[in-house]
Protein backbone atom coordinates (compact mmCIF):
# COMPACT_ATOMS: atom_id res chain seq x y z
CA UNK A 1 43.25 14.44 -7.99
CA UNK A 2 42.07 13.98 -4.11
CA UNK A 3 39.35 11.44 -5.65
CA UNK A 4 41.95 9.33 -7.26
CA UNK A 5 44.45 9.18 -4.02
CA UNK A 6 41.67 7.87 -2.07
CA UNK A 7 40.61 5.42 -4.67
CA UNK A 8 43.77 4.13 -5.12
CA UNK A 9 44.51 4.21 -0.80
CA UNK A 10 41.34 2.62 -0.45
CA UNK A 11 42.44 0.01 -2.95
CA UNK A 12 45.63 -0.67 -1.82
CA UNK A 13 43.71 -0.52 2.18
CA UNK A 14 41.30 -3.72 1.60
CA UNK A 15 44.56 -5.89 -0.22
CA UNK A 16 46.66 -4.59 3.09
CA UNK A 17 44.31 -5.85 5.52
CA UNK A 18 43.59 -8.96 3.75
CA UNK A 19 47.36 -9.68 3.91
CA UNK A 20 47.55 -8.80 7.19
CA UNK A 21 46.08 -12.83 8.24
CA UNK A 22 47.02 -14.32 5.63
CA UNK A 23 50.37 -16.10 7.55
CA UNK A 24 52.90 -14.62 5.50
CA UNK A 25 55.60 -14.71 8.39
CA UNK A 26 55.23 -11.62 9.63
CA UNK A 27 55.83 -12.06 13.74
CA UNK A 28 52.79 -11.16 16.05
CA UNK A 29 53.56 -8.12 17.77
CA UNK A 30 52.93 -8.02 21.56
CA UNK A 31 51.03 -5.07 23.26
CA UNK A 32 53.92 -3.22 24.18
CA UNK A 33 55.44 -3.07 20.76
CA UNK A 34 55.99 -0.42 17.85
CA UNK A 35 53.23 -2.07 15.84
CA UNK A 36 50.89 -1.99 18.92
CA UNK A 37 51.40 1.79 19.57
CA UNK A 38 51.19 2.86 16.24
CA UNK A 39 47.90 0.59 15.61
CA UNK A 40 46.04 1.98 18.62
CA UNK A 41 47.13 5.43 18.52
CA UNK A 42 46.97 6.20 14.72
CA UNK A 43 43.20 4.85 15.21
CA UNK A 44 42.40 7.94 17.52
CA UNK A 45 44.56 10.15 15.33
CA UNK A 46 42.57 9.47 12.22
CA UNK A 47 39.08 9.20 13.83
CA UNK A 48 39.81 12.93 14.43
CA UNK A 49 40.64 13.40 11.31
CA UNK A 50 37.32 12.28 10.13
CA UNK A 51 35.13 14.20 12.57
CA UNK A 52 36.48 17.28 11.36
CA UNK A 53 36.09 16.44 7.18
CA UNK A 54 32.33 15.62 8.16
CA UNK A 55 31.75 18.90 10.14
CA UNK A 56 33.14 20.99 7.23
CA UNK A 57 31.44 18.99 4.89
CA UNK A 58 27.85 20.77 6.52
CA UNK A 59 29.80 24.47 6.71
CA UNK A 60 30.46 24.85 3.37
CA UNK A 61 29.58 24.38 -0.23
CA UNK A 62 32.46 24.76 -2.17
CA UNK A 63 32.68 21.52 -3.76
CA UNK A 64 36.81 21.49 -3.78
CA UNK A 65 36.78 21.29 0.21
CA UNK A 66 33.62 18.64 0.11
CA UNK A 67 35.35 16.50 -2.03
CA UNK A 68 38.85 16.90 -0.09
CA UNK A 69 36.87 16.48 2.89
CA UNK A 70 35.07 13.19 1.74
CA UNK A 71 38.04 11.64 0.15
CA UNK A 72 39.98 12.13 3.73
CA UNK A 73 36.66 10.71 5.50
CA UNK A 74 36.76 7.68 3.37
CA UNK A 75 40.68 6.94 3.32
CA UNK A 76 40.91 7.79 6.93
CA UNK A 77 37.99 5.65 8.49
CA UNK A 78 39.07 3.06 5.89
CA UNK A 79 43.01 2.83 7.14
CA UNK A 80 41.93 2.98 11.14
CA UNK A 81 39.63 -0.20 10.29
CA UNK A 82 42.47 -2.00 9.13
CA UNK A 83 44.28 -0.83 12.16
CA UNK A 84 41.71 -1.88 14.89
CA UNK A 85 41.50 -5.15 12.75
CA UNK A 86 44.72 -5.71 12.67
CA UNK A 87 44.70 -5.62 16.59
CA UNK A 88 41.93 -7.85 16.99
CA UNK A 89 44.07 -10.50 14.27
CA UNK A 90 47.04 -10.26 17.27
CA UNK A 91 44.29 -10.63 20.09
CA UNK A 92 45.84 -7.40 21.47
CA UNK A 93 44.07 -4.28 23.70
CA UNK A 94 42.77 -1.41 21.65
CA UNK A 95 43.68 0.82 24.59
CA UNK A 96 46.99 1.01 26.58
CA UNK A 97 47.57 2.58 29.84
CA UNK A 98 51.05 4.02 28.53
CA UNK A 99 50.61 7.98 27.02
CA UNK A 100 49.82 8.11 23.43
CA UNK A 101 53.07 8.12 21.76
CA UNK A 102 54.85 6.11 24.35
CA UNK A 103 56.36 3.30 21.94
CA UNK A 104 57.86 6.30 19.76
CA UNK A 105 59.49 7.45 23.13
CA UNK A 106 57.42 10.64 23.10
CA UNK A 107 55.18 9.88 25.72
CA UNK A 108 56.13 12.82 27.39
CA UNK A 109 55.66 15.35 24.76
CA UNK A 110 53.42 18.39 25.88
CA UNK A 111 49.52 18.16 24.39
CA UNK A 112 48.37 21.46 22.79
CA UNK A 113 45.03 21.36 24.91
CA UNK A 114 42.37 19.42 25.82
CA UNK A 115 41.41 16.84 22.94
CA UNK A 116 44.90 17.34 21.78
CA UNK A 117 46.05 13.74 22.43
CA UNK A 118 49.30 13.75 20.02
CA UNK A 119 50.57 16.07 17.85
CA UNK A 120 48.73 17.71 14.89
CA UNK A 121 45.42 16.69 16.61
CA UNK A 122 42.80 19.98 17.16
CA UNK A 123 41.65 21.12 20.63
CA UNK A 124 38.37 20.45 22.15
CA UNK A 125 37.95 24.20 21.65
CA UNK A 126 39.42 24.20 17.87
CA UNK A 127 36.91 21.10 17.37
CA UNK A 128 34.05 23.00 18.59
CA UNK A 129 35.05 26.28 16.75
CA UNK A 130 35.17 24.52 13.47
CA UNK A 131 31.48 23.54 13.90
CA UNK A 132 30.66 27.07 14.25
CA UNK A 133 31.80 28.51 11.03
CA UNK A 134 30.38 28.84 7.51
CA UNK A 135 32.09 29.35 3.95
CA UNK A 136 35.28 30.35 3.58
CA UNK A 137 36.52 30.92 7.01
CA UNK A 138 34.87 27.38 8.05
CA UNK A 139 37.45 26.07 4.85
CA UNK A 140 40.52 28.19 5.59
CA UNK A 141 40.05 27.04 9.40
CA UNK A 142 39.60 23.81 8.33
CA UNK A 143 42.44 23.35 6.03
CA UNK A 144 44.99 25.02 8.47
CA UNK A 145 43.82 21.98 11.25
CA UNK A 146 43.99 19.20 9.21
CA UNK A 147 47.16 20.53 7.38
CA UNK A 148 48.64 20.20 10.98
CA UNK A 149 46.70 16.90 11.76
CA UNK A 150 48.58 15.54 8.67
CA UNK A 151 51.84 16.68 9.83
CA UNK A 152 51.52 14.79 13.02
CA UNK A 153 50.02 11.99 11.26
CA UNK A 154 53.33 11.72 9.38
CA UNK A 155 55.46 12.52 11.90
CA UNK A 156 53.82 8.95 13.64
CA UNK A 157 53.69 7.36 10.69
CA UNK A 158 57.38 7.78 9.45
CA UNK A 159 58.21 5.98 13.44
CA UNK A 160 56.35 3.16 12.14
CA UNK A 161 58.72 2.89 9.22
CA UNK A 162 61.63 2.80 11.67
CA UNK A 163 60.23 1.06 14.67
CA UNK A 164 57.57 -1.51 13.61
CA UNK A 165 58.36 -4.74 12.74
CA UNK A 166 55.29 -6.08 10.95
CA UNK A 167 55.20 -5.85 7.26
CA UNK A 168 51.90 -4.55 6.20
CA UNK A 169 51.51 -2.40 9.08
CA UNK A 170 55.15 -0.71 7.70
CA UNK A 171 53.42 -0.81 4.21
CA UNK A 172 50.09 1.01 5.38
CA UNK A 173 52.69 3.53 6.90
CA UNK A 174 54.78 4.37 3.75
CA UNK A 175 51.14 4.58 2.08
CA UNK A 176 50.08 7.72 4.66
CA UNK A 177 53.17 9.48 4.51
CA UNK A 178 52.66 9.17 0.55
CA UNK A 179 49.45 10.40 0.45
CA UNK A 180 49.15 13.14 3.69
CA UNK A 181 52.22 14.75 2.13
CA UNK A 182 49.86 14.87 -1.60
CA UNK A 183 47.14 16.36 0.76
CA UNK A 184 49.22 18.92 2.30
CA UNK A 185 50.61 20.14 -0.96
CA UNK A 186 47.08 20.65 -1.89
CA UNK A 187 45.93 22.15 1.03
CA UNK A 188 48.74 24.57 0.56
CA UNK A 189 47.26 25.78 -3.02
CA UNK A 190 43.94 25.79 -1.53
CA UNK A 191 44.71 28.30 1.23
CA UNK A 192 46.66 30.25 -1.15
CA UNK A 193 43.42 30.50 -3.77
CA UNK A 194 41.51 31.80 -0.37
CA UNK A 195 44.70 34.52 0.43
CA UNK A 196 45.22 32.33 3.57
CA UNK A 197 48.18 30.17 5.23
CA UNK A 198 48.85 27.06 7.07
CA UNK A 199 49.26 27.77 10.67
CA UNK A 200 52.74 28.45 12.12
C-alpha cells in the first residue's frame, strides 16, 4: 500500500514540477509571500523527515517499517526538490530571516526543543535517541515521531491551501495532506500490531 502512494506521489511530483515553468499564468510569488514560506520551510520540514526514515532503516529489520521508511525517504526528498526548484524558477532566497512559520502568522509559536524548528519536527535529543535504538522500540519510537512530523506537515500544508496563490504549489499541498493522512492511518495500525500508541 505505502509502495503504491509513493509511486503514484512520485508520479504526480515530476508532472508538478514540470508544470511549475511551464508559463501557465500562475503569478511569481515574491519572497515574502505564502508560496515563499511554505516552499522554504516545508523543505526543512521534510529533510527531517528523511533523516529519520534512513536512521530507522539501519535499526531495524522488519521489512513493514523499511519499506514505510523508504517510501517516505523517496516521496519526501522527491516533493522538497520540487520545492527548492520551484524557488530557484522565481529567483527567490532559500532562506528567510523571518521565523519558520512566519507567512502562516505562527512565527511566534513555541519550538519543542532544540532542532524543533516547526511543529511535528523531533528534537536534537529525539533525533539522536532514535539512532540509538534497535528493533521494535527503534520502530515504535520511530513511528510515534514521524506520526507527529506528519501532523505538522499537514497542519503547514493545509495553510498552503488557504494562503498560497500559485497553482501547483496548492496542488503539491492537497497531494501531502492526501497522502501524510494515508501514512498516519497506517502508522496507527502499525503501533497497534507492536501494543504501542502515537504520542499525546
Amino acid at each position: 500500500m505505502a509502495g503504491t502512494a509513493a509511486a503514484v506521489l512520485v508520479a504526480a511530483g515530476a508532472l508538478t514540477y514540470a508544470a511549475a515553468g511551464d508559463g501557465s499564468g500562475d503569478t511569481v510569488p515574491d519572497a515574502g509571500s505564502a508560496d515563499a514560506g511554505f516552499a522554504r520551510d516545508m523543505a526543512v520540514h521534510h529533510q527531517q523527515a528523511v533523516e529519520m526514515a534512513y536512521i530507522v532503516r539501519d535499526r531495524t529489520d522488519d521489512e513493514d517499517v523499511r519499506r514505510l521508511a523508504y517510501d517516505i525517504a523517496q516521496t519526501q526528498a522527491n516533493q522538497r526538490g520540487m520545492l527548492m526548484g520551484w524557488l530557484d524558477l522565481w529567483e527567490l532566497p532559500k532562506v528567510s530571516a523571518d521565523a519558520p512559520m512566519t507567512w502562516m502568522g505562527m512565527g511566534d509559536a513555541p519550538s519543542a526543543g532544540e532542532g524543533s524548528l516547526m511543529p511535528g519536527m523531533a528534537t536534537n535529543a529525539e533525533m539522536k535517541e532514535l539512532g540509538t535504538l534497535n528493533g521494535e522500540q527503534a520502530e515504535v519510537f520511530f513511528l510515534q515521531l514521524m506520526t507527529a512530523h506528519h501532523k505538522g506537515g499537514i497542519h503547514m500544508a493545509e495553510g498552503c491551501l488557504d494562503k498560497c496563490a500559485v497553482g501547483v504549489e496548492k496542488r503539491l499541498a492537497r497531494t501531502m495532506v492526501n497522502g501524510q493522512q494515508a501514512e498516519i492511518d497506517l502508522m496507527a495500525d502499525m503501533l497497534r500490531e507492536r501494543g504501542a500508541k502515537p504520542r499525546p
